[in-house]
N, C-alpha and C. Protein backbone atom coordinates (compact mmCIF):
# COMPACT_ATOMS: atom_id res chain seq x y z
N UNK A 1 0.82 -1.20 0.00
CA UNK A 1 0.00 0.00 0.00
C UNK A 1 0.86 1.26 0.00
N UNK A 2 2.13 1.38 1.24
CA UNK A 2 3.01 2.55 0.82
C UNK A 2 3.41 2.55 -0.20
N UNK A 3 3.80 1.18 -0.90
CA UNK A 3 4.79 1.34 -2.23
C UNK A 3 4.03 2.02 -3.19
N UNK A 4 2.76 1.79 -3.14
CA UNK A 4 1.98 2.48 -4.76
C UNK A 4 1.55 3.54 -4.77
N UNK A 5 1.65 3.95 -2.95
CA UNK A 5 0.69 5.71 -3.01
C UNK A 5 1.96 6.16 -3.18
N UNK A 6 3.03 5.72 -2.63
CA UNK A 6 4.56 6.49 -3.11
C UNK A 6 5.22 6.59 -4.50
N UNK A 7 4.78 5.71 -5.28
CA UNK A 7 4.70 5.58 -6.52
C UNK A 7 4.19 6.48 -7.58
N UNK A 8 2.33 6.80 -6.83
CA UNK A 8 1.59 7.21 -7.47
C UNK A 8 1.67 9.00 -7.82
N UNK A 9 2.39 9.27 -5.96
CA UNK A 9 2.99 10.99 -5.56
C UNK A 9 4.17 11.04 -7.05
N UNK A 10 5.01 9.95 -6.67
CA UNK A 10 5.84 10.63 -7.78
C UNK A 10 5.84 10.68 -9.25
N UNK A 11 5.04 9.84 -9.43
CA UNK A 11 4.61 9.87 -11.23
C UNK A 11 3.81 11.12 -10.93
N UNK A 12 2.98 11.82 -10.66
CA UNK A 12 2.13 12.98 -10.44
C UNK A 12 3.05 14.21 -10.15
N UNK A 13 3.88 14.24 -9.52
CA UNK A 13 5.21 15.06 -9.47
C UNK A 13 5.82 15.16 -10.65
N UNK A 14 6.77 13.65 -11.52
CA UNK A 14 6.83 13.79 -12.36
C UNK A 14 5.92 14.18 -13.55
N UNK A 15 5.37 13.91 -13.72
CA UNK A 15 4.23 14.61 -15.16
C UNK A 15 3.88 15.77 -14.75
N UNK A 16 4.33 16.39 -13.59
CA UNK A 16 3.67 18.09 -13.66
C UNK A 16 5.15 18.73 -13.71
N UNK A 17 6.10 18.35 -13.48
CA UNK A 17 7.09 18.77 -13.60
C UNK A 17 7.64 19.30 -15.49
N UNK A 18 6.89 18.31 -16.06
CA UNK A 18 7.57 18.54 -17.77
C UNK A 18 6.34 18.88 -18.57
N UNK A 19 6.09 19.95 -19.71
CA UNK A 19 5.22 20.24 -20.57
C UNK A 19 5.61 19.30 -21.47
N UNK A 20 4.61 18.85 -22.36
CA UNK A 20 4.90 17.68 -23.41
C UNK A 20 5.71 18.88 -24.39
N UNK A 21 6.27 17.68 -25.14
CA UNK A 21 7.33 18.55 -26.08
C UNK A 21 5.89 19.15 -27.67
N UNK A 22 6.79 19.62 -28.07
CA UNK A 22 5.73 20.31 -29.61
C UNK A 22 6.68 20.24 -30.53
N UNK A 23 5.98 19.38 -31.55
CA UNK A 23 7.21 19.10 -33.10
C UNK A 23 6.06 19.59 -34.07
N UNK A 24 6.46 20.28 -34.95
CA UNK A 24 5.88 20.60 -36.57
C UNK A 24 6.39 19.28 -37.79
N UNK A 25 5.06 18.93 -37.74
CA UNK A 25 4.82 17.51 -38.40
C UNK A 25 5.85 17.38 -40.01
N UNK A 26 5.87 18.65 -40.59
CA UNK A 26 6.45 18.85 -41.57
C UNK A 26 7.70 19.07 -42.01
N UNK A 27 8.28 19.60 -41.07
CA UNK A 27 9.92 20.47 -40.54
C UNK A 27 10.59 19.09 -39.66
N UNK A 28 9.75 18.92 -38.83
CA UNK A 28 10.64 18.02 -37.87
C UNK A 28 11.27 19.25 -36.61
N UNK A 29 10.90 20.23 -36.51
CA UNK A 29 11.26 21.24 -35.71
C UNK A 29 10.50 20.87 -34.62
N UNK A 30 11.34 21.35 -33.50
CA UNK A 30 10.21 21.22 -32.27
C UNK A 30 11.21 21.57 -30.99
N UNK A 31 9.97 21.89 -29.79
CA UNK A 31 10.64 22.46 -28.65
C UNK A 31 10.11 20.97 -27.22
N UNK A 32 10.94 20.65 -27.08
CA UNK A 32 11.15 19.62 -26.14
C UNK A 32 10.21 20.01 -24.93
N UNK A 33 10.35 18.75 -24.03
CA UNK A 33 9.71 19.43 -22.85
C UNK A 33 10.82 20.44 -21.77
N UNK A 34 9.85 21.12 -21.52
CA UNK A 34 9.91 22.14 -20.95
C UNK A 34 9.41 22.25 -19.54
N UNK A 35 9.50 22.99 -18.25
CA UNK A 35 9.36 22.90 -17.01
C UNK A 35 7.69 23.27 -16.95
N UNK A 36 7.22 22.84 -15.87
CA UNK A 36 5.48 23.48 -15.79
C UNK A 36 5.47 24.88 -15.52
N UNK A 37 4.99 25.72 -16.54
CA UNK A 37 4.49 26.62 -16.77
C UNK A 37 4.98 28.01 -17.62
N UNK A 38 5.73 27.41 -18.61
CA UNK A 38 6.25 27.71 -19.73
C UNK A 38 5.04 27.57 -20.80
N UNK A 39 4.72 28.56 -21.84
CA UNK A 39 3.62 28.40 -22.75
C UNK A 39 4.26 28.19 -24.13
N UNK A 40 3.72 27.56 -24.42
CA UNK A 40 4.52 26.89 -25.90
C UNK A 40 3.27 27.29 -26.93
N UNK A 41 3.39 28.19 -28.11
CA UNK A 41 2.58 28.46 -29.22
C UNK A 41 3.43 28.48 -30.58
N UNK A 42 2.48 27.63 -31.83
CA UNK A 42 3.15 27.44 -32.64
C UNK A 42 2.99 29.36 -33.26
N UNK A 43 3.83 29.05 -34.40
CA UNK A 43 3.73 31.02 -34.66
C UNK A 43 4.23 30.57 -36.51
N UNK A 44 2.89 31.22 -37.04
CA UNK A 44 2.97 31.09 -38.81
C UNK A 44 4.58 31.70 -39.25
N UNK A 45 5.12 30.42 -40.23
CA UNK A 45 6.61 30.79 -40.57
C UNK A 45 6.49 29.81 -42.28
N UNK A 46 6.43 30.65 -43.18
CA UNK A 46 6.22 30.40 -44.69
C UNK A 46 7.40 29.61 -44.75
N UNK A 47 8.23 29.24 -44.53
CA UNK A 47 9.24 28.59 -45.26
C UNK A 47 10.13 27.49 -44.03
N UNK A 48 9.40 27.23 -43.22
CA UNK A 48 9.63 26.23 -42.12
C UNK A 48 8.59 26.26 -40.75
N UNK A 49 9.04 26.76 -39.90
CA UNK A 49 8.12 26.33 -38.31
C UNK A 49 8.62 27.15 -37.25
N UNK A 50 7.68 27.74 -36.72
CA UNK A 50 8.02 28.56 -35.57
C UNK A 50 7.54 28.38 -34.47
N UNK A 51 7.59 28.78 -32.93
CA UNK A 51 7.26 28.53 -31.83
C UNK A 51 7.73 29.94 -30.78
N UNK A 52 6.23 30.55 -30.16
CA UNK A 52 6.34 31.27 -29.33
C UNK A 52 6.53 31.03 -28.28
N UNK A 53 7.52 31.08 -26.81
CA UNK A 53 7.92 30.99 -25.81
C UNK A 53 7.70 31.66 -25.10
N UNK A 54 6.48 31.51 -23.99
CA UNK A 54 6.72 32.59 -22.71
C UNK A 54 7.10 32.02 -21.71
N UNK A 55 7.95 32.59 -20.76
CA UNK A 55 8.25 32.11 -19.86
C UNK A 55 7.18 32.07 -18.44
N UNK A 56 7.12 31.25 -17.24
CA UNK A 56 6.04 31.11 -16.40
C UNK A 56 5.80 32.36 -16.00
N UNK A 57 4.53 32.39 -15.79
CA UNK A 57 3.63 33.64 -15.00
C UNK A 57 4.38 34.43 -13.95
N UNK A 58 4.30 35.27 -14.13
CA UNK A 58 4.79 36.42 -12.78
C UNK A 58 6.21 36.76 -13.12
N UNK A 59 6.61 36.36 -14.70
CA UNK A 59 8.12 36.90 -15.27
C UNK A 59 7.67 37.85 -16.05
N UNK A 60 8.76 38.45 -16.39
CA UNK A 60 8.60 38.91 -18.09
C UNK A 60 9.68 38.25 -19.01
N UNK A 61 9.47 37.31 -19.83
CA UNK A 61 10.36 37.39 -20.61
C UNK A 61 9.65 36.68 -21.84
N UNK A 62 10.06 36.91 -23.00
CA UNK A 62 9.72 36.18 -24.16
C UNK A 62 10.78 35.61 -25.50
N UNK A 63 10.22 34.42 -25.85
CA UNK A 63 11.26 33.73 -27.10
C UNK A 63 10.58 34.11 -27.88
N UNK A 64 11.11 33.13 -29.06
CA UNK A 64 10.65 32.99 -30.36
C UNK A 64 11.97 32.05 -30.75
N UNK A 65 11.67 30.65 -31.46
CA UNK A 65 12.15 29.91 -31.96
C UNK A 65 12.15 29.71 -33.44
N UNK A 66 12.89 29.63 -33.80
CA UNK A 66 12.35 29.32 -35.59
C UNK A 66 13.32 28.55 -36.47
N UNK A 67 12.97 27.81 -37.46
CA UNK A 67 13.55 27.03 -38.19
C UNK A 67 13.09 27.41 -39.37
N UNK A 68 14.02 27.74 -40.59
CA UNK A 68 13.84 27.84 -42.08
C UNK A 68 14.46 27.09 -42.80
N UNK A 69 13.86 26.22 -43.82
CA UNK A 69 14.36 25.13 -44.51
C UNK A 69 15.31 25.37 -45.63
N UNK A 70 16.36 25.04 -45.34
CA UNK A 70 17.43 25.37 -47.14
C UNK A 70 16.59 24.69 -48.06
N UNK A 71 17.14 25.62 -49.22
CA UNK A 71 16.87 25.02 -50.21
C UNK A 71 17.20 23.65 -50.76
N UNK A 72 16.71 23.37 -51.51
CA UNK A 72 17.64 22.05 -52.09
C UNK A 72 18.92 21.70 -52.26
N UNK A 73 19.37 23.31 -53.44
CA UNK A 73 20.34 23.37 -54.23
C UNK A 73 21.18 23.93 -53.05
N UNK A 74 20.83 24.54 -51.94
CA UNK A 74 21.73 25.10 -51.10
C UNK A 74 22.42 24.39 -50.20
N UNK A 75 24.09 24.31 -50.03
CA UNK A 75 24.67 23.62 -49.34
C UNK A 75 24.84 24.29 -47.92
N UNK A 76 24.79 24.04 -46.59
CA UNK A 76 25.56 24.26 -45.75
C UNK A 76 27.20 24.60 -45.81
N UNK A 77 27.92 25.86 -45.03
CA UNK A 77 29.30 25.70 -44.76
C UNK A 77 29.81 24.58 -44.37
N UNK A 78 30.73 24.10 -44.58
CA UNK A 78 31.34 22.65 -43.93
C UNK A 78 32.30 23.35 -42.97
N UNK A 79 32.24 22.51 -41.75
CA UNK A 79 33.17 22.69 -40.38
C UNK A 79 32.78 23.77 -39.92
N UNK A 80 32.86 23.34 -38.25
CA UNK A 80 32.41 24.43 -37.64
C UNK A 80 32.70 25.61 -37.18
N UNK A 81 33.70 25.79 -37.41
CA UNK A 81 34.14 27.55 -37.65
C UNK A 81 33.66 28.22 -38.74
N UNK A 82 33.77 27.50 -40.07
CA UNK A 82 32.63 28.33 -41.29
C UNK A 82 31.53 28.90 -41.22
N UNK A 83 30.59 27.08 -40.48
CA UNK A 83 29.72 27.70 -39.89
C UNK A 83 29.23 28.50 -38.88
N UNK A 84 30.17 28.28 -38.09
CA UNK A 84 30.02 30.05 -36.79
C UNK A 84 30.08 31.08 -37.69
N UNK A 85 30.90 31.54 -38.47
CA UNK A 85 31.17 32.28 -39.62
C UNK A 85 30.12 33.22 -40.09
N UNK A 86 29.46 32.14 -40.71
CA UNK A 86 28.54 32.29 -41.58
C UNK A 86 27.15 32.84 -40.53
N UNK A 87 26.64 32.18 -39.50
CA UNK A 87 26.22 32.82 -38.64
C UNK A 87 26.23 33.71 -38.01
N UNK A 88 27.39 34.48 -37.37
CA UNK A 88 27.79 35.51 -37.04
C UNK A 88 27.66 36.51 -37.90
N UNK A 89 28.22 36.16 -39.53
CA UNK A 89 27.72 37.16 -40.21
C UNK A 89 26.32 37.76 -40.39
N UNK A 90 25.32 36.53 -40.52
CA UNK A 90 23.85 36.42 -40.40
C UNK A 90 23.33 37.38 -39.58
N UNK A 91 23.80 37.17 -38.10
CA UNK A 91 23.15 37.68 -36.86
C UNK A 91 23.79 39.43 -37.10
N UNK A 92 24.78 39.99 -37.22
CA UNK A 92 25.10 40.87 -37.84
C UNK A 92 24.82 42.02 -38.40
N UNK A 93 23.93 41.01 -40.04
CA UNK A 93 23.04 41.83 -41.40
C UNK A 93 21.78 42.05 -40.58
N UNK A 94 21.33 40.96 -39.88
CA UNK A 94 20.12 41.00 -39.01
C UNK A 94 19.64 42.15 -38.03
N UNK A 95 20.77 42.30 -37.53
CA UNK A 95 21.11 43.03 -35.99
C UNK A 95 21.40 44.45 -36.69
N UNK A 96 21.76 44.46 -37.89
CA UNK A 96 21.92 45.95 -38.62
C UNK A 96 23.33 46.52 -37.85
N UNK A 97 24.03 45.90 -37.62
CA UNK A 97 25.06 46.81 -37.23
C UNK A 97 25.16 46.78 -35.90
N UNK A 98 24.32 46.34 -34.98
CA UNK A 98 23.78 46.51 -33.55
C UNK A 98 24.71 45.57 -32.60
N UNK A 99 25.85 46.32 -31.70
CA UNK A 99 27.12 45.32 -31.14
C UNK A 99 26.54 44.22 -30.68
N UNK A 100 26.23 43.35 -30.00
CA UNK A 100 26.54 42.33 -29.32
C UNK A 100 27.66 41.84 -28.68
N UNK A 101 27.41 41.04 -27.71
CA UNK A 101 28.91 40.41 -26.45
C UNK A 101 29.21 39.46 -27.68
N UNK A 102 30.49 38.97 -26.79
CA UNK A 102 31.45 38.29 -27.27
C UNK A 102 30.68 36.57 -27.56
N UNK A 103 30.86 36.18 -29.17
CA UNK A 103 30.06 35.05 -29.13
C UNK A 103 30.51 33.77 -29.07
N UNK A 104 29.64 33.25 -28.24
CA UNK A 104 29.94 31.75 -27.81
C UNK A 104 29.88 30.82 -29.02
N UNK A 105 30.79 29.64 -29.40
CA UNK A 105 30.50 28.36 -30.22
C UNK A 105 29.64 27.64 -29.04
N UNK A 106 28.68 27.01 -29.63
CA UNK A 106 28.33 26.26 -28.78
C UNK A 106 27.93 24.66 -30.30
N UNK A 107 27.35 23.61 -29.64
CA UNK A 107 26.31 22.92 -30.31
C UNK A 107 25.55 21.72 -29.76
N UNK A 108 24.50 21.86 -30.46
CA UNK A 108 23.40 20.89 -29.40
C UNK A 108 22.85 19.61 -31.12
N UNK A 109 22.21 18.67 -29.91
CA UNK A 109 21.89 17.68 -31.40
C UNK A 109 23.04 17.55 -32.06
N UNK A 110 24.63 17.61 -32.37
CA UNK A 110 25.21 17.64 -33.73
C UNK A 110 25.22 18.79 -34.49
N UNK A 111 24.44 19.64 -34.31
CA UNK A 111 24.50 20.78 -34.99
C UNK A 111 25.63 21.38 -34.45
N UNK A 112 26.27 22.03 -35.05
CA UNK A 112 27.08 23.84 -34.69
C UNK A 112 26.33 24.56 -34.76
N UNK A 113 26.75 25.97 -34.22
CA UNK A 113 26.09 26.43 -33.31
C UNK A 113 26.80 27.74 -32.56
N UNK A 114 25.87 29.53 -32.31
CA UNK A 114 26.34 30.40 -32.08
C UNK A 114 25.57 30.69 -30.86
N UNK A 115 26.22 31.45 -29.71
CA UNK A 115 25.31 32.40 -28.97
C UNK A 115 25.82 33.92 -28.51
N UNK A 116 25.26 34.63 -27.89
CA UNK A 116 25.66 35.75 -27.66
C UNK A 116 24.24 36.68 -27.11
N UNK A 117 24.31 37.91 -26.55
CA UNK A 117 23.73 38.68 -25.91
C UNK A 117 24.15 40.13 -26.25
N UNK A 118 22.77 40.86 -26.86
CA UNK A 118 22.88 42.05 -26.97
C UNK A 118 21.74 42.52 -26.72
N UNK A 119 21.88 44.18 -26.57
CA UNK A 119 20.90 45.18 -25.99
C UNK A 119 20.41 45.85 -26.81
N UNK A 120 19.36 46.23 -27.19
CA UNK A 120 18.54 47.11 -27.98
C UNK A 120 17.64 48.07 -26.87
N UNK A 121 17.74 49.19 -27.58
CA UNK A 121 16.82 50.52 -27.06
C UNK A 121 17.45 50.85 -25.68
N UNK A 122 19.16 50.90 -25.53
CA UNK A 122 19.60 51.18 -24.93
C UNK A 122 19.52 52.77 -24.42
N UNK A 123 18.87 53.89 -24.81
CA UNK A 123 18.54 55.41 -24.18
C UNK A 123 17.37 55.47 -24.57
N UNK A 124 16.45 54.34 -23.98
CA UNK A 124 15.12 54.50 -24.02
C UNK A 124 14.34 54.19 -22.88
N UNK A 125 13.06 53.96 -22.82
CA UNK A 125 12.52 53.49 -21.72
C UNK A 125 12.51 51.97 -21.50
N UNK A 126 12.34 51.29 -22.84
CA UNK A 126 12.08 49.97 -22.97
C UNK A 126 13.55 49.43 -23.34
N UNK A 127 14.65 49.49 -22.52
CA UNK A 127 16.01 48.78 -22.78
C UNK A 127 15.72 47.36 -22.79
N UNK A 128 16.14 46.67 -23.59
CA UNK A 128 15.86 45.76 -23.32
C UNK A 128 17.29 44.58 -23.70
N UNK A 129 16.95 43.31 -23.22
CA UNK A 129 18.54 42.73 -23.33
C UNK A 129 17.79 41.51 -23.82
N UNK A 130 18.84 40.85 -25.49
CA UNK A 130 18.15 39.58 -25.64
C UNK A 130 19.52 38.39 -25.57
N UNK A 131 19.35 37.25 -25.32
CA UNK A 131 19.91 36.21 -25.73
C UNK A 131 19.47 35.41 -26.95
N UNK A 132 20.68 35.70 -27.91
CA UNK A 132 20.30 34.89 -28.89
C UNK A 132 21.00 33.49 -28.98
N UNK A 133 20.78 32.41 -30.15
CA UNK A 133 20.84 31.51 -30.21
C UNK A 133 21.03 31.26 -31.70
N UNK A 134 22.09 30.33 -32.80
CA UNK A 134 21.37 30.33 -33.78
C UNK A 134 22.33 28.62 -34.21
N UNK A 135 21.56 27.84 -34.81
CA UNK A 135 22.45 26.62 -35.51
C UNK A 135 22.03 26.08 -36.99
N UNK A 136 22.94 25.96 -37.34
CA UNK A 136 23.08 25.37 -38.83
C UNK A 136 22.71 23.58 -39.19
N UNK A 137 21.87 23.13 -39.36
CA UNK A 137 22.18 22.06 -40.01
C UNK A 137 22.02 21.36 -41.64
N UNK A 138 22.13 20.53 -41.91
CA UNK A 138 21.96 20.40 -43.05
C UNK A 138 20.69 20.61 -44.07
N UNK A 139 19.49 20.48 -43.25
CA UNK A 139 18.14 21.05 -43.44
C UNK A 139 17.84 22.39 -43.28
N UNK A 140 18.54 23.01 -42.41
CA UNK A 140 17.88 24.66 -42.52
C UNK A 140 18.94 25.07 -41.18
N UNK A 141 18.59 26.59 -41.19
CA UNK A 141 18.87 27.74 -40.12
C UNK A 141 17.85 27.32 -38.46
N UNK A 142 18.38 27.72 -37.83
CA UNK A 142 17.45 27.20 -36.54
C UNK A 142 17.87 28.89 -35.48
N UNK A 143 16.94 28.81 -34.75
CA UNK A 143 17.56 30.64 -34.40
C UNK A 143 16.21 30.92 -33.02
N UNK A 144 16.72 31.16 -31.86
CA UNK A 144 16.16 31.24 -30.75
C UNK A 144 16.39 32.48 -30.29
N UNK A 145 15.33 33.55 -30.32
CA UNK A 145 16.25 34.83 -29.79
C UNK A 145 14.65 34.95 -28.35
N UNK A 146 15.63 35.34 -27.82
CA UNK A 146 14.62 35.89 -26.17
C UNK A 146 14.98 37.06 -25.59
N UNK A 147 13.69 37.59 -24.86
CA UNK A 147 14.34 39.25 -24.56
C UNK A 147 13.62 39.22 -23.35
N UNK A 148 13.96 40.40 -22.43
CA UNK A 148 13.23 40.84 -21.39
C UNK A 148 14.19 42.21 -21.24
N UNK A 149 13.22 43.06 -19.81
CA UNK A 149 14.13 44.44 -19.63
C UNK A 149 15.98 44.02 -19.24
N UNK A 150 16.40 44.73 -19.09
CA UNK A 150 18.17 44.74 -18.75
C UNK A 150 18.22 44.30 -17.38
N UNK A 151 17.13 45.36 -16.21
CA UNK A 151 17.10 44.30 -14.80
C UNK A 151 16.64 43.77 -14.38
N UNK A 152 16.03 42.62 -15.43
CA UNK A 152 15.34 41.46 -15.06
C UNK A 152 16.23 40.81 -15.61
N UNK A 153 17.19 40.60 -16.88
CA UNK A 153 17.63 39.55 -17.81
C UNK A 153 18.74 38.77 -16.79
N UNK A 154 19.23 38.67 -15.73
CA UNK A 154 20.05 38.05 -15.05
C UNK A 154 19.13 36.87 -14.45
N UNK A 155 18.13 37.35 -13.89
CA UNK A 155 16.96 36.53 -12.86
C UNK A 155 16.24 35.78 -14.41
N UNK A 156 16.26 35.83 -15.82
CA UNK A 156 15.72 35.01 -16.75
C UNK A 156 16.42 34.42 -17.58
N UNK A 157 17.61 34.79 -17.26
CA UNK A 157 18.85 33.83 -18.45
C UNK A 157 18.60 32.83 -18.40
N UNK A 158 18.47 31.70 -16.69
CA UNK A 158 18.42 30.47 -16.88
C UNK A 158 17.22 29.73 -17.63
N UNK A 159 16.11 30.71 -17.38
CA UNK A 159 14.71 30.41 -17.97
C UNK A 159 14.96 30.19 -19.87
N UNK A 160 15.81 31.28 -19.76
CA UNK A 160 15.79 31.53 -21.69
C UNK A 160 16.85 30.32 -22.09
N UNK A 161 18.11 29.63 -21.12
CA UNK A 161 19.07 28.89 -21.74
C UNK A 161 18.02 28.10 -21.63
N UNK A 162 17.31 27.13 -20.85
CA UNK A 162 16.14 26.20 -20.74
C UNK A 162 15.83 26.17 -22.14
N UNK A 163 15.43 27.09 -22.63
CA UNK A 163 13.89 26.79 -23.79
C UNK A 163 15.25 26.34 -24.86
N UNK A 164 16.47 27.15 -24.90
CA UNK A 164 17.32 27.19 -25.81
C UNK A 164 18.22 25.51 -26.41
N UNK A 165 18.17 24.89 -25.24
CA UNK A 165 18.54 23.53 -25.07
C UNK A 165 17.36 22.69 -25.25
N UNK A 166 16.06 22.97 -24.83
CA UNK A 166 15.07 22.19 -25.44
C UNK A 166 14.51 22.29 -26.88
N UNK A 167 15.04 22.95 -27.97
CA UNK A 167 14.75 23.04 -29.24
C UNK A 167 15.67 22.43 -30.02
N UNK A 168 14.54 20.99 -30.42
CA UNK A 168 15.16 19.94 -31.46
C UNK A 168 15.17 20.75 -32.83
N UNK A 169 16.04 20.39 -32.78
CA UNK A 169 16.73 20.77 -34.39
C UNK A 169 16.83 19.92 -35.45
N UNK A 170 16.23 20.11 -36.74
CA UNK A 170 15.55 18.71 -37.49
C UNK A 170 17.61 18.51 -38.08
N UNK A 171 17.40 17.40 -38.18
CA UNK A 171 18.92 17.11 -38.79
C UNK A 171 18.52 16.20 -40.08
C-alpha cells in the first residue's frame, strides 16, 4: 500500500514537472519538454516552423524559436568555424550593425552552433537585453532569440538557456 501511493505521488510530481514537447509535423522542428508553466505556441513561418515561448507567469520574458528550410540546391558551410562564420555574419546583417557580447561556439543535437547577448533601445525606456541563439544544419537555419528588460535579464537567463537547449533541431 506505501509502495503504490509512493509511486503514485511521484509519477504525479513527475508529469507536472515537464510540458509535453511540440514538433511541426512537416519540418521536424520542435521544442522539447519544458518545465510546468512555460507556454509553448506554434507562430505562422512560410518557409519552415516557428514557436512562441513565454516564460512562467509572474516573469517577463519572451522567445521565439524558428527554423527555415534550405533550399535544395543550397549547401551548408562545412566545419564548424565556417559555420560560426557564416552565422555571425547572419546575426550581424540582421542586428543591422547593432554590437553584441562576445560570441559563444556552442552545439546541441550535432549541430554547430552560435550564442551571444545584446541590448537594444539602450537610451530608451524599454532597454531591453536579448539572448540569442542560432544553428546550422543540413536542413535549414534554426535561431532562438529571447528578450526581457536589462534588470530582469540576469533573474531570466536560466529560464531563456532552458527553452534554448530544449529546441530539437531537425537534422
Amino acid at each position: 500500500m506505501k509502495f503504490s501511493a509512493a509511486m503514485t505521488v511521484t509519477l504525479a510530481l513527475t508529469s507536472s514537472v515537464h510540458a509535453e514537447p511540440f514538433r511541426d509535423a512537416t519540418t521536424g522542428f520542435g521544442i522539447g519538454p519544458l518545465p510546468t508553466g512555460f507556454e509553448v505556441r506554434p507562430y505562422p513561418q512560410p518557409d519552415g516552423a516557428a514557436f512562441e515561448i513565454s516564460s512562467p507567469a509572474g516573469r517577463t520574458g519572451h522567445c521565439m524559436a524558428t527554423f527555415v528550410t534550405r533550399p535544395a540546391v543550397a549547401r551548408p558551410p562545412s566545419g564548424d568555424h565556417a559555420v560560426r562564420a557564416a552565422l555571425v555574419a547572419a546575426a550581424r546583417l540582421s542586428l543591422r550593425g547593432d554590437s553584441f557580447s562576445k560570441v559563444r561556439g556552442i552545439r546541441q543535437l550535432g549541430a554547430p552552433g552560435i550564442t551571444f547577448t545584446f541590448d537594444m533601445g539602450k537610451h530608451t525606456l524599454s532597454h531591453l537585453r536579448f539572448l540569442w541563439a542560432a544553428f546550422e544544419s543540413a536542413k535549414g537555419r534554426t535561431t532562438v532569440s529571447c528578450f526581457t528588460f536589462v534588470e530582469r535579464f540576469k533573474q531570466q537567463r536560466p529560464d531563456f538557456e532552458t527553452i534554448v537547449r530544449a529546441v530539437m533541431i531537425p537534422r
